[in-house]
C-alpha atoms as a PDB file:
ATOM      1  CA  UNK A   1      11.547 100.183  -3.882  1.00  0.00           C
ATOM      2  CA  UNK A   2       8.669  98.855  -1.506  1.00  0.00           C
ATOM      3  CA  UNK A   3       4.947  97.876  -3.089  1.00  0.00           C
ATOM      4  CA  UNK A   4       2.437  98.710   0.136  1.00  0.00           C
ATOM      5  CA  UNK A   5      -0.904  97.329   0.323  1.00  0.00           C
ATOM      6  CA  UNK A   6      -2.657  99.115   3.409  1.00  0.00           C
ATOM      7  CA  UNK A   7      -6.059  97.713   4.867  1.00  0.00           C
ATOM      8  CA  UNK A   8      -7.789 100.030   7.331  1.00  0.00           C
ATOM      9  CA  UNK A   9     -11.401  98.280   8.636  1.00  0.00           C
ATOM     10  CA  UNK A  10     -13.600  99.905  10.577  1.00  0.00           C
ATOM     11  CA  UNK A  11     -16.900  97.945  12.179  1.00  0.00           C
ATOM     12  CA  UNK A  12     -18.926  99.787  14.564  1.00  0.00           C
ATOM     13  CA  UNK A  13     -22.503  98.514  15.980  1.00  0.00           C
ATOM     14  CA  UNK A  14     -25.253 100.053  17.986  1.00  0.00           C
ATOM     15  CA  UNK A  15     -27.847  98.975  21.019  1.00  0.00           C
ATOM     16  CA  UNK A  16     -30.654 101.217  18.927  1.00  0.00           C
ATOM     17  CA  UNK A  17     -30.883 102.673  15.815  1.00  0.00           C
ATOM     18  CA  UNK A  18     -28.615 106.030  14.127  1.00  0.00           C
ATOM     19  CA  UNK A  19     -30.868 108.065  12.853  1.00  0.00           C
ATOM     20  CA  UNK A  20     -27.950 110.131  11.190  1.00  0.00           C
ATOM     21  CA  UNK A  21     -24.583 110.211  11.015  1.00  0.00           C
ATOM     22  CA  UNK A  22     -21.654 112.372  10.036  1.00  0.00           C
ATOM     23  CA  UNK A  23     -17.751 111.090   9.803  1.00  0.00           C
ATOM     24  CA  UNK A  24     -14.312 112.197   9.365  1.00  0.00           C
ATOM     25  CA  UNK A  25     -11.714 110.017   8.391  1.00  0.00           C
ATOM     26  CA  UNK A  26      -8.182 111.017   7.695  1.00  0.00           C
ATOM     27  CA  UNK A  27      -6.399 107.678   6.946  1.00  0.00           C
ATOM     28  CA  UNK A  28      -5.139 108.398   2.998  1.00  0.00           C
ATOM     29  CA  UNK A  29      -1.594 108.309   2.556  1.00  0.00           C
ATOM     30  CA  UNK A  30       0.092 111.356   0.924  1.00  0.00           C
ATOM     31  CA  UNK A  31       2.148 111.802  -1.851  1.00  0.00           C
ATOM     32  CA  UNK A  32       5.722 113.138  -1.082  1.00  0.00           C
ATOM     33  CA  UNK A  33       9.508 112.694  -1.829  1.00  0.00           C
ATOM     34  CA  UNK A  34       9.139 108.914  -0.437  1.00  0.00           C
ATOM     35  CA  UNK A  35       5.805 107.957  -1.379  1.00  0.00           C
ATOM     36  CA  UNK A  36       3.473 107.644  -4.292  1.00  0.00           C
ATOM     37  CA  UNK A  37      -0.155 107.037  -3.843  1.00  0.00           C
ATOM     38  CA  UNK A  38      -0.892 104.662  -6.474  1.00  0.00           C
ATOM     39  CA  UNK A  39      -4.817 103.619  -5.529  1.00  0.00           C
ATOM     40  CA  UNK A  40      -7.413 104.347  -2.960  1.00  0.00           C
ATOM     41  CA  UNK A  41     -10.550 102.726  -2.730  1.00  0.00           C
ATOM     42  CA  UNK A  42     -13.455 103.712   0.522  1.00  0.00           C
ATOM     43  CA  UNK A  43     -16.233 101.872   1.327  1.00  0.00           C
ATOM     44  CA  UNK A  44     -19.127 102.043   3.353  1.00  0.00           C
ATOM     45  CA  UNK A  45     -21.472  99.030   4.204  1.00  0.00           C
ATOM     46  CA  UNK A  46     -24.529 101.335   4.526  1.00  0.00           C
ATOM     47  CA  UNK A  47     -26.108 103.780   2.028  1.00  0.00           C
ATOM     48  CA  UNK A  48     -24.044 106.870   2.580  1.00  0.00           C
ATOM     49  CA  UNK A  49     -22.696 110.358   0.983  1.00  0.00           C
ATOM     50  CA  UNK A  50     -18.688 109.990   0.253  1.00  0.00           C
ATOM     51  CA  UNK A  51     -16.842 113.098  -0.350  1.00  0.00           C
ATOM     52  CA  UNK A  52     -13.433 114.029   0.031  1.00  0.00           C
ATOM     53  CA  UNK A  53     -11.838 117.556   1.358  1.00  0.00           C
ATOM     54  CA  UNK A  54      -9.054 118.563   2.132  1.00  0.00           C
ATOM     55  CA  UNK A  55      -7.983 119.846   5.363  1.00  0.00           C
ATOM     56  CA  UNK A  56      -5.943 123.329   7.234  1.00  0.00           C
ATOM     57  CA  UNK A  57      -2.559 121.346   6.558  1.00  0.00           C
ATOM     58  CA  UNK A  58      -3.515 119.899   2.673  1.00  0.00           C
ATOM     59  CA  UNK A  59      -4.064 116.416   3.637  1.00  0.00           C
ATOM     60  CA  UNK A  60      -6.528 114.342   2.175  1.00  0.00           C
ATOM     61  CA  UNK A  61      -9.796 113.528   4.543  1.00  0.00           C
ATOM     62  CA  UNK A  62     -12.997 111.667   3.677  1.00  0.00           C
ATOM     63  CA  UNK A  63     -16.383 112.655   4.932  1.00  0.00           C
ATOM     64  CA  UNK A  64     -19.361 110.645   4.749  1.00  0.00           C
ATOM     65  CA  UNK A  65     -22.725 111.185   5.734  1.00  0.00           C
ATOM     66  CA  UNK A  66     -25.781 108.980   6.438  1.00  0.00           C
ATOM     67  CA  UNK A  67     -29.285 109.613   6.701  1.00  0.00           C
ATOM     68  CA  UNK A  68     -31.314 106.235   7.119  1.00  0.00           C
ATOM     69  CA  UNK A  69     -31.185 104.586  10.092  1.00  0.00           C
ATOM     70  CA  UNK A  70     -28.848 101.725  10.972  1.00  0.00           C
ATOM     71  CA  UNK A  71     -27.842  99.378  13.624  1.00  0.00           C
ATOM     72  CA  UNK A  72     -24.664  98.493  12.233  1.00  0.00           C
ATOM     73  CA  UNK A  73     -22.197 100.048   9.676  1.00  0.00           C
ATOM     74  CA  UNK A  74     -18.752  99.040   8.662  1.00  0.00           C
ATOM     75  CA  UNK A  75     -15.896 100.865   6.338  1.00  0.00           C
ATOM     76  CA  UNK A  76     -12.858  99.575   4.690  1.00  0.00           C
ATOM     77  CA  UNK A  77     -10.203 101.420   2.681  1.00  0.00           C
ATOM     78  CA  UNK A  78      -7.525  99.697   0.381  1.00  0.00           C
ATOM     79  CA  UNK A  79      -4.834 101.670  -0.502  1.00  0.00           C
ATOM     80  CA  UNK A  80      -1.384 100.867  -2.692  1.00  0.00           C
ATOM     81  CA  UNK A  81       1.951 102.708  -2.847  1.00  0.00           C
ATOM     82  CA  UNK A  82       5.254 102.736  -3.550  1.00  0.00           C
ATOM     83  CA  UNK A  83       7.890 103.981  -1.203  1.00  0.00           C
ATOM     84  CA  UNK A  84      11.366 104.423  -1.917  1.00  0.00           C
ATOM     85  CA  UNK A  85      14.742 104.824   0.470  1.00  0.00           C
ATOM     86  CA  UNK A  86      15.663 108.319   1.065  1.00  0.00           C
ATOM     87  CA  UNK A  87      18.827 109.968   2.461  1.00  0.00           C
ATOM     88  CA  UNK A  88      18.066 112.857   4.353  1.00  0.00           C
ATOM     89  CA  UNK A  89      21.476 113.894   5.249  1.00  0.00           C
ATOM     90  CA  UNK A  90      23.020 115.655   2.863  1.00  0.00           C
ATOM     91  CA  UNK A  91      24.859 117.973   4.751  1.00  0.00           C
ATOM     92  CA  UNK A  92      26.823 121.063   3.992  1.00  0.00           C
ATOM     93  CA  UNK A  93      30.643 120.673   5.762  1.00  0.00           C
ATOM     94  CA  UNK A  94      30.562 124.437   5.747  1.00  0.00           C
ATOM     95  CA  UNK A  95      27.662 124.292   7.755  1.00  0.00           C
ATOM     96  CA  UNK A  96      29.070 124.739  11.411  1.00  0.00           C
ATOM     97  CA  UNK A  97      27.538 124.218  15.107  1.00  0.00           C
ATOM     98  CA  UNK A  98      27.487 127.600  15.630  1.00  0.00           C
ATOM     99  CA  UNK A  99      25.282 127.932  12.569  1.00  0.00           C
ATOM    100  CA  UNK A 100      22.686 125.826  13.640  1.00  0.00           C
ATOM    101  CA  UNK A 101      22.272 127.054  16.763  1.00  0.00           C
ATOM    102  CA  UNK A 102      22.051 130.658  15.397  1.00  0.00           C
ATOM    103  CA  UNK A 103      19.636 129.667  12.215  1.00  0.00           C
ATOM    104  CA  UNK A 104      16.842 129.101  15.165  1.00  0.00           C
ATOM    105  CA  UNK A 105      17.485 131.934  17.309  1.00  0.00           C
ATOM    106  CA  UNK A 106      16.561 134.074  14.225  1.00  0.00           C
ATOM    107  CA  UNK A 107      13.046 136.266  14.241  1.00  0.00           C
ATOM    108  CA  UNK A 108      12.287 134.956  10.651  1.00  0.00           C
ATOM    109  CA  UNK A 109      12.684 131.280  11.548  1.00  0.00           C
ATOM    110  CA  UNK A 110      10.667 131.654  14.485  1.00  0.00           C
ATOM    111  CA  UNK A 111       8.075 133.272  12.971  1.00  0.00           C
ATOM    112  CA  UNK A 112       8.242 131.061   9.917  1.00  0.00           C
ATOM    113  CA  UNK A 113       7.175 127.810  12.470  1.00  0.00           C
ATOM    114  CA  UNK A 114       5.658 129.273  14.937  1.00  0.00           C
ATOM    115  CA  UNK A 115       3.313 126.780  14.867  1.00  0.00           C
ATOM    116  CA  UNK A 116       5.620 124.165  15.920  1.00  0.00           C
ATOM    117  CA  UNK A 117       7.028 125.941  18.133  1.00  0.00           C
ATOM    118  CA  UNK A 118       4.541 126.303  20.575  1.00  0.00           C
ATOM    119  CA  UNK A 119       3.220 124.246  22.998  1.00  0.00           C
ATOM    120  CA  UNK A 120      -0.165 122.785  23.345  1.00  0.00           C
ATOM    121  CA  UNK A 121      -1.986 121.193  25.839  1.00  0.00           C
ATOM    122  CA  UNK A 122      -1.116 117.528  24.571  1.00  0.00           C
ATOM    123  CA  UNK A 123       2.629 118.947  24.480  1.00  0.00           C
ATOM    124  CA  UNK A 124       3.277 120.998  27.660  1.00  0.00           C
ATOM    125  CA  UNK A 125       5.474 119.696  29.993  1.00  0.00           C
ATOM    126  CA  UNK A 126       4.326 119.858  33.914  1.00  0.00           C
ATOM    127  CA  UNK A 127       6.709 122.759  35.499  1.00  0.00           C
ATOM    128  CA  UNK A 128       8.064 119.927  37.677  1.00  0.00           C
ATOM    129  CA  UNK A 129       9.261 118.492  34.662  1.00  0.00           C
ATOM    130  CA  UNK A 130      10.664 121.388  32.906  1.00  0.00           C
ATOM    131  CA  UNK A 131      14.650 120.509  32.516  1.00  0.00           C
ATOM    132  CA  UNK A 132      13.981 117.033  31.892  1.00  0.00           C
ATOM    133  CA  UNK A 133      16.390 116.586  28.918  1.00  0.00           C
ATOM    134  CA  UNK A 134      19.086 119.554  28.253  1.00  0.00           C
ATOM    135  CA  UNK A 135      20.707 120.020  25.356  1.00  0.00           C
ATOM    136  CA  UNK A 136      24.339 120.095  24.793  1.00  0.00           C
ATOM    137  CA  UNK A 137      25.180 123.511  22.844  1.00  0.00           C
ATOM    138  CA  UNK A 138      28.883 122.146  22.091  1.00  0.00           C
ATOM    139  CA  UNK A 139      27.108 118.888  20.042  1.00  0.00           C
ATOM    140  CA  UNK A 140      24.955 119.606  16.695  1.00  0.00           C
ATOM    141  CA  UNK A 141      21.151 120.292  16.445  1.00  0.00           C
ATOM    142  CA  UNK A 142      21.409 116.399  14.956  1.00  0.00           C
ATOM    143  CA  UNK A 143      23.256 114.947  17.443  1.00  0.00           C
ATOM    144  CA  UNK A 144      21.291 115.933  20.552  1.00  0.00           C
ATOM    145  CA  UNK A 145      17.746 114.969  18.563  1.00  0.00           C
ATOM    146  CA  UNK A 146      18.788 111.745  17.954  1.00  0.00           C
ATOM    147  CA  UNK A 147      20.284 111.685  21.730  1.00  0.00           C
ATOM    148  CA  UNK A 148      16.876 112.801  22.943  1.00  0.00           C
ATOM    149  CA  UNK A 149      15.250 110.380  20.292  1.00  0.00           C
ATOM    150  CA  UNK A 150      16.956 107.589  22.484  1.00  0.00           C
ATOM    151  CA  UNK A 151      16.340 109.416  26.126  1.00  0.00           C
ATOM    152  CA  UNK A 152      12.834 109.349  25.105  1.00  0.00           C
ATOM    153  CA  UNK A 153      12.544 105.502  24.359  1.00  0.00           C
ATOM    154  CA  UNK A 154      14.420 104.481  27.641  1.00  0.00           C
ATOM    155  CA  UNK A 155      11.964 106.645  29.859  1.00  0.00           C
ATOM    156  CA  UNK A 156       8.821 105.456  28.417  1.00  0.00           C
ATOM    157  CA  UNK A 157       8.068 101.639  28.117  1.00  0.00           C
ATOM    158  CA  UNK A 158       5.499 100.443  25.029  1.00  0.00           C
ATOM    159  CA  UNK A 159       2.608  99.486  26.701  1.00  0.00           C
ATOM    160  CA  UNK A 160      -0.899  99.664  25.543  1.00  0.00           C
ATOM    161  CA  UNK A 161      -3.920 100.058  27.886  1.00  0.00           C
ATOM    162  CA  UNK A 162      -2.021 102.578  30.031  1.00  0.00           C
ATOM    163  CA  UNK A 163      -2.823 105.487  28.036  1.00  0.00           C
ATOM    164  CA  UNK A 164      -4.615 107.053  25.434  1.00  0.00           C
ATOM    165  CA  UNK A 165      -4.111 109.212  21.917  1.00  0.00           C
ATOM    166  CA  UNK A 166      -4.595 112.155  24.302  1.00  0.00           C
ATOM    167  CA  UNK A 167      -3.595 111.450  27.905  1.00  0.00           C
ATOM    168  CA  UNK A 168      -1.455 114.591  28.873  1.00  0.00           C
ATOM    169  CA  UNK A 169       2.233 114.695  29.431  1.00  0.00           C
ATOM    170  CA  UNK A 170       1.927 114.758  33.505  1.00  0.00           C
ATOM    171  CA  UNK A 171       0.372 111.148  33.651  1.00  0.00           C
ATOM    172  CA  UNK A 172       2.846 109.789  31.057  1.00  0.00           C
ATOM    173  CA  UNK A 173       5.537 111.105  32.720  1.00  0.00           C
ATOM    174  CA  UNK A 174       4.187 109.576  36.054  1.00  0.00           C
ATOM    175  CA  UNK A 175       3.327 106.238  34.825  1.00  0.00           C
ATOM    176  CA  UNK A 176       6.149 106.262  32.144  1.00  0.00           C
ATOM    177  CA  UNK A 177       4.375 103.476  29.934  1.00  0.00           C
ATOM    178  CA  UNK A 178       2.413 104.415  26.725  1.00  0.00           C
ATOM    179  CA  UNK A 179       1.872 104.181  22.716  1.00  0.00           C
ATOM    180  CA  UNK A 180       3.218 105.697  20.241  1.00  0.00           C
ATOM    181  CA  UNK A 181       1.185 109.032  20.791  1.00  0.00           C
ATOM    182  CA  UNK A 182       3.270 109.394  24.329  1.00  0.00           C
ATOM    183  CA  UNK A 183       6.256 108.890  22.823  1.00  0.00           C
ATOM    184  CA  UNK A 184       5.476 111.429  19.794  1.00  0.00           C
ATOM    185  CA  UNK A 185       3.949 114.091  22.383  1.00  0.00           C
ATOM    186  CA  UNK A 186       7.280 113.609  24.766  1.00  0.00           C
ATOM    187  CA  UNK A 187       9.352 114.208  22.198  1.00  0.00           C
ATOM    188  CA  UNK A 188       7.567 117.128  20.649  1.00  0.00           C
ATOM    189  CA  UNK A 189       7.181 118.986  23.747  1.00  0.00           C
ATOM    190  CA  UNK A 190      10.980 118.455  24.874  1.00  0.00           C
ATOM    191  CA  UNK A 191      12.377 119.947  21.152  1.00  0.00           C
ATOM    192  CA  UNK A 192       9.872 122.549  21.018  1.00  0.00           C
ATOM    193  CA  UNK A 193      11.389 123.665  24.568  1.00  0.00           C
ATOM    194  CA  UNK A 194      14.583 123.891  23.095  1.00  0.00           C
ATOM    195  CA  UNK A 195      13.308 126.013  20.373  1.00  0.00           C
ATOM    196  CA  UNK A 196      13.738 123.143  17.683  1.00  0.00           C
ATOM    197  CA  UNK A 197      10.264 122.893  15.088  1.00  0.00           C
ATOM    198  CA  UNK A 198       8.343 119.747  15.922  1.00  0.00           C
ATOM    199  CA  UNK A 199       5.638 118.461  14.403  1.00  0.00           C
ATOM    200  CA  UNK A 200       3.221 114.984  15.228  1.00  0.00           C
ATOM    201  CA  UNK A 201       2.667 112.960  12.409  1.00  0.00           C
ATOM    202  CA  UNK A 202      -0.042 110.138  12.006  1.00  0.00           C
ATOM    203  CA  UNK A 203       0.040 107.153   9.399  1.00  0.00           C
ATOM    204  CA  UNK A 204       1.110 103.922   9.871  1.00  0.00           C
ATOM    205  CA  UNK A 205       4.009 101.236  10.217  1.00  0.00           C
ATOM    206  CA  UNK A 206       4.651  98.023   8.813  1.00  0.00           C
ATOM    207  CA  UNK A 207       5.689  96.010  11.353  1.00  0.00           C
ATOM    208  CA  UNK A 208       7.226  93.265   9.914  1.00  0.00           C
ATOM    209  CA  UNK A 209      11.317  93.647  10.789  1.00  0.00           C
ATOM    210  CA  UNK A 210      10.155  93.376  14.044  1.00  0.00           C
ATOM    211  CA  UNK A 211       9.304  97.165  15.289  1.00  0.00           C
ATOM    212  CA  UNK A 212       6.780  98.082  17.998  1.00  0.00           C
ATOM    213  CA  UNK A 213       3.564  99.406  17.228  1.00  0.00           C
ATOM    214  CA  UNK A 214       0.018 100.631  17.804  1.00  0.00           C
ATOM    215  CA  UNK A 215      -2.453  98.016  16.530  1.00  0.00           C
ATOM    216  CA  UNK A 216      -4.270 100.751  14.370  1.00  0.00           C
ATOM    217  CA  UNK A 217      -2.656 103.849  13.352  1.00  0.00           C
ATOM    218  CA  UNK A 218       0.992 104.780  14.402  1.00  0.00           C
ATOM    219  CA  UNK A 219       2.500 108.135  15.467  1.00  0.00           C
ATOM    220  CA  UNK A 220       6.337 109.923  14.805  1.00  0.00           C
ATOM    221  CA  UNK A 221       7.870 113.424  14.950  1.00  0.00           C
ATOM    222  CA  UNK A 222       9.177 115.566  12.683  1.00  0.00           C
ATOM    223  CA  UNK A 223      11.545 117.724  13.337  1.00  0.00           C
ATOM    224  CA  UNK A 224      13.140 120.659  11.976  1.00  0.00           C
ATOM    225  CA  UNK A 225      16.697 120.654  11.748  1.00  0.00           C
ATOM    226  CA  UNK A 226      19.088 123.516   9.967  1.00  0.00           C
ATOM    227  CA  UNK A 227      20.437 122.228   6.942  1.00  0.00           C
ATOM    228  CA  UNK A 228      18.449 119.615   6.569  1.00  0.00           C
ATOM    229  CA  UNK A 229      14.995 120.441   6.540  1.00  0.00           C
ATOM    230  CA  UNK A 230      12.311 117.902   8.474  1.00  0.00           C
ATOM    231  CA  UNK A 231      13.618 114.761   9.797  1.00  0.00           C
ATOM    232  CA  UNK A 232      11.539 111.682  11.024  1.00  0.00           C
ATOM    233  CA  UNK A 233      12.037 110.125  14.501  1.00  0.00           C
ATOM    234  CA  UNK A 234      10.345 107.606  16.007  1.00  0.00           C
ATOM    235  CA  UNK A 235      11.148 107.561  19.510  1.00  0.00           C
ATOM    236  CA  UNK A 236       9.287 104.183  20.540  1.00  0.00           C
ATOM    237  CA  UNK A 237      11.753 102.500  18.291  1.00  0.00           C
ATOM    238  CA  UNK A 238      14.283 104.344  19.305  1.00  0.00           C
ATOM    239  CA  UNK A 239      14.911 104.671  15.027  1.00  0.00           C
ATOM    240  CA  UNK A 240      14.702 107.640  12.248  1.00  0.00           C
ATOM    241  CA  UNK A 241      11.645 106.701  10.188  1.00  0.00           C
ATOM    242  CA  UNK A 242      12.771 104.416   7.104  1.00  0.00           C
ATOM    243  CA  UNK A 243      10.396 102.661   4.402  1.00  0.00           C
ATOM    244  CA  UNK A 244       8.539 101.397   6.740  1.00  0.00           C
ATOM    245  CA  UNK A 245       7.111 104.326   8.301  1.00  0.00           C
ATOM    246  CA  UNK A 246       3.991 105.521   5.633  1.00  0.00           C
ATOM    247  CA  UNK A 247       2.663 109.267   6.094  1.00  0.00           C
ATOM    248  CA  UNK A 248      -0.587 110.166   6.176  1.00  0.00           C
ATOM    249  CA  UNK A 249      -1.464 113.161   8.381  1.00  0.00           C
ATOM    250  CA  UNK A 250       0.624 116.097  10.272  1.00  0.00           C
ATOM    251  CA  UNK A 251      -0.099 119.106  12.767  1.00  0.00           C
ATOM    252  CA  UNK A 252       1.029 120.113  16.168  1.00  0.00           C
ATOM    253  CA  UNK A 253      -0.141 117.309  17.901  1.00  0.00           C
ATOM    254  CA  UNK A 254      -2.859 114.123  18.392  1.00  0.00           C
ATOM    255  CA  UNK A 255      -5.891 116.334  18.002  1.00  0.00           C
ATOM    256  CA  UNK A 256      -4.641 117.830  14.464  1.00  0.00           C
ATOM    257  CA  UNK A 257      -4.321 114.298  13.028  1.00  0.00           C
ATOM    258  CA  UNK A 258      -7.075 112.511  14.951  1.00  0.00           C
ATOM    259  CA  UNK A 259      -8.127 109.409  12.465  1.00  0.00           C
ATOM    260  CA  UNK A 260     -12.015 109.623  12.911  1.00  0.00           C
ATOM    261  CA  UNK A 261     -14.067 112.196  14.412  1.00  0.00           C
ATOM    262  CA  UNK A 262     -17.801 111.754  14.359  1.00  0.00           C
ATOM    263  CA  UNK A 263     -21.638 113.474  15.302  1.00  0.00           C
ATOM    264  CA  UNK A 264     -24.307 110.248  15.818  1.00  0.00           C
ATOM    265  CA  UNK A 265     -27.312 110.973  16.703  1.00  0.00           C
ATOM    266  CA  UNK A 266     -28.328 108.199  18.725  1.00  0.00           C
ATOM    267  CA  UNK A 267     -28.288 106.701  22.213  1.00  0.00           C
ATOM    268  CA  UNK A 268     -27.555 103.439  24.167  1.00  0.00           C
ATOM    269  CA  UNK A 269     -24.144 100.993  24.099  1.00  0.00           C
ATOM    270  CA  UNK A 270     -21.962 100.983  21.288  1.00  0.00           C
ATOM    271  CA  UNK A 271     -19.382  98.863  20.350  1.00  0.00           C
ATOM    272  CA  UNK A 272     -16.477  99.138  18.074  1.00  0.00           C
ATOM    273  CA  UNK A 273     -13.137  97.100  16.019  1.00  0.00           C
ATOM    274  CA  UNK A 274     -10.507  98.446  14.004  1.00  0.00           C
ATOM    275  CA  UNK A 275      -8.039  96.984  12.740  1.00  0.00           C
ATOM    276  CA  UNK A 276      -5.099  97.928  10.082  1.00  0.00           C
ATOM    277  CA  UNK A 277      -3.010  95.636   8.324  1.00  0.00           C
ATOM    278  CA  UNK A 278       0.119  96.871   6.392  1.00  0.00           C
ATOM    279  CA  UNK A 279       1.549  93.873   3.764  1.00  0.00           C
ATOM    280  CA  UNK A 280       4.571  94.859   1.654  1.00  0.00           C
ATOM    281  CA  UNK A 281       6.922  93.371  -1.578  1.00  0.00           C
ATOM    282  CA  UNK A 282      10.091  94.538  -2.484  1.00  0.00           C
END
């Protein structure tokens, strides 16, 4: 069992005065099978309206709103949870090749995640690109993930500066360096080809037995596999997600589980820091 102590700070400062603000942040862990939320605490430096919501795919997201002007304003969140090891392959024996391959080629399955199933403009591979990574029908649903998990790693390099959260495929594939976004994206779109669920997932990583990763929040897939249910890869480790890896947010891709979205009504320079540091005890 893991005790996590997450610090997400936010400082953001102005040429001229906000008259009014309105912000979206969706940076609370969940609670699931691995995780329990233990304590949240957000605060805003300025004189604000908190309220939390909760969004299309029941994650937590907090909204604040400001109505006196400011030059400067800074949040901070503190959360604390527990994580615990889980094994995620309990497999059936009786549960055969063949089967997995037919479970997704059913209507009801296809209809059932349709969602991630489809492709979307952060996820579509350039025609050119179309039979980048194959899949070997003779090898399990399992097997060629965690293959493609791998191919993914090897083709892109971690590299930040290169790209952004939402630089499309056909400039990642061309420069082949990114974050953790181009690797999640890459990997989404190449499954989701294959007709295998994927969905992008937002939260963040402690980084401590030596993993790469973005200096604010971190991105993984999830994907669906027969049997087994939803299975965590992170392909710029070239690992499945352990303890380490701390949900927050999922959808189809970036733009689903985009941190902070924001209306200012203002003008002039701006400039902003954030920063996220993730401390554990076992």
């Amino acid at each position: 069992m893991y005790n996590y102590t997450i610090k997400y700070t936010a400082e953001n400062t102005y040429e001229n005065p906000v008259f009014e603000s309105f912000w979206q942040y969706i940076v609370t862990p969940q609670n699931n099978s691995t995780q329990e939320l233990n304590s949240g605490l957000f605060t805003v430096s300025e004189d604000a309206l908190v309220e939390k919501s909760i969004n299309g795919y029941n994650f937590e997201t907090t909204r604040i709103h400001t109505k006196k002007p400011f030059e400067s304003i800074a949040f901070e969140a503190v959360f604390k949870l527990t994580k615990t090891k889980a094994d995620p392959f309990k497999i059936d024996p009786k549960f055969t090749i063949e089967d997995d391959y037919k479970a997704i080629s059913v209507l009801d399955f296809q209809v059932d995640y349709e969602a991630f199933l489809s492709t979307t403009e952060l996820t579509t591979l350039p025609k050119a690109h179309a039979d980048l990574f194959d899949f070997d029908m003779s090898k399990s649903i399992l097997d060629n993930l965690k293959k493609l998990n791998t191919w993914v790693h090897e083709y892109i390099a971690f590299k930040e500066g290169e790209t952004t959260s939402e630089t499309l495929l056909e400039e990642i594939l061309e420069k082949k360096q990114g974050l953790s976004p181009s690797f999640t994206h890459l990997l989404c779109a190449i499954a989701r080809v294959n007709k295998i669920p994927a969905r992008y997932v937002s939260g963040y990583l402690h980084q401590g037995d030596g993993f790469f990763g973005d200096s604010q929040m971190y991105a993984w897939a999830e994907i669906f596999v027969p049997n087994l249910g939803w299975i965590g890869f992170d392909p710029a480790n070239n690992i499945l997600t352990d303890h380490n890896h701390i949900k927050v947010t999922h959808g189809r891709d970036y733009k689903d589980c985009e941190p902070l979205k924001q209306l200012l009504f203002s003008y002039g320079e701006k400039k902003s820091k954030c920063v996220v540091e993730v401390t554990y005890e076992q």
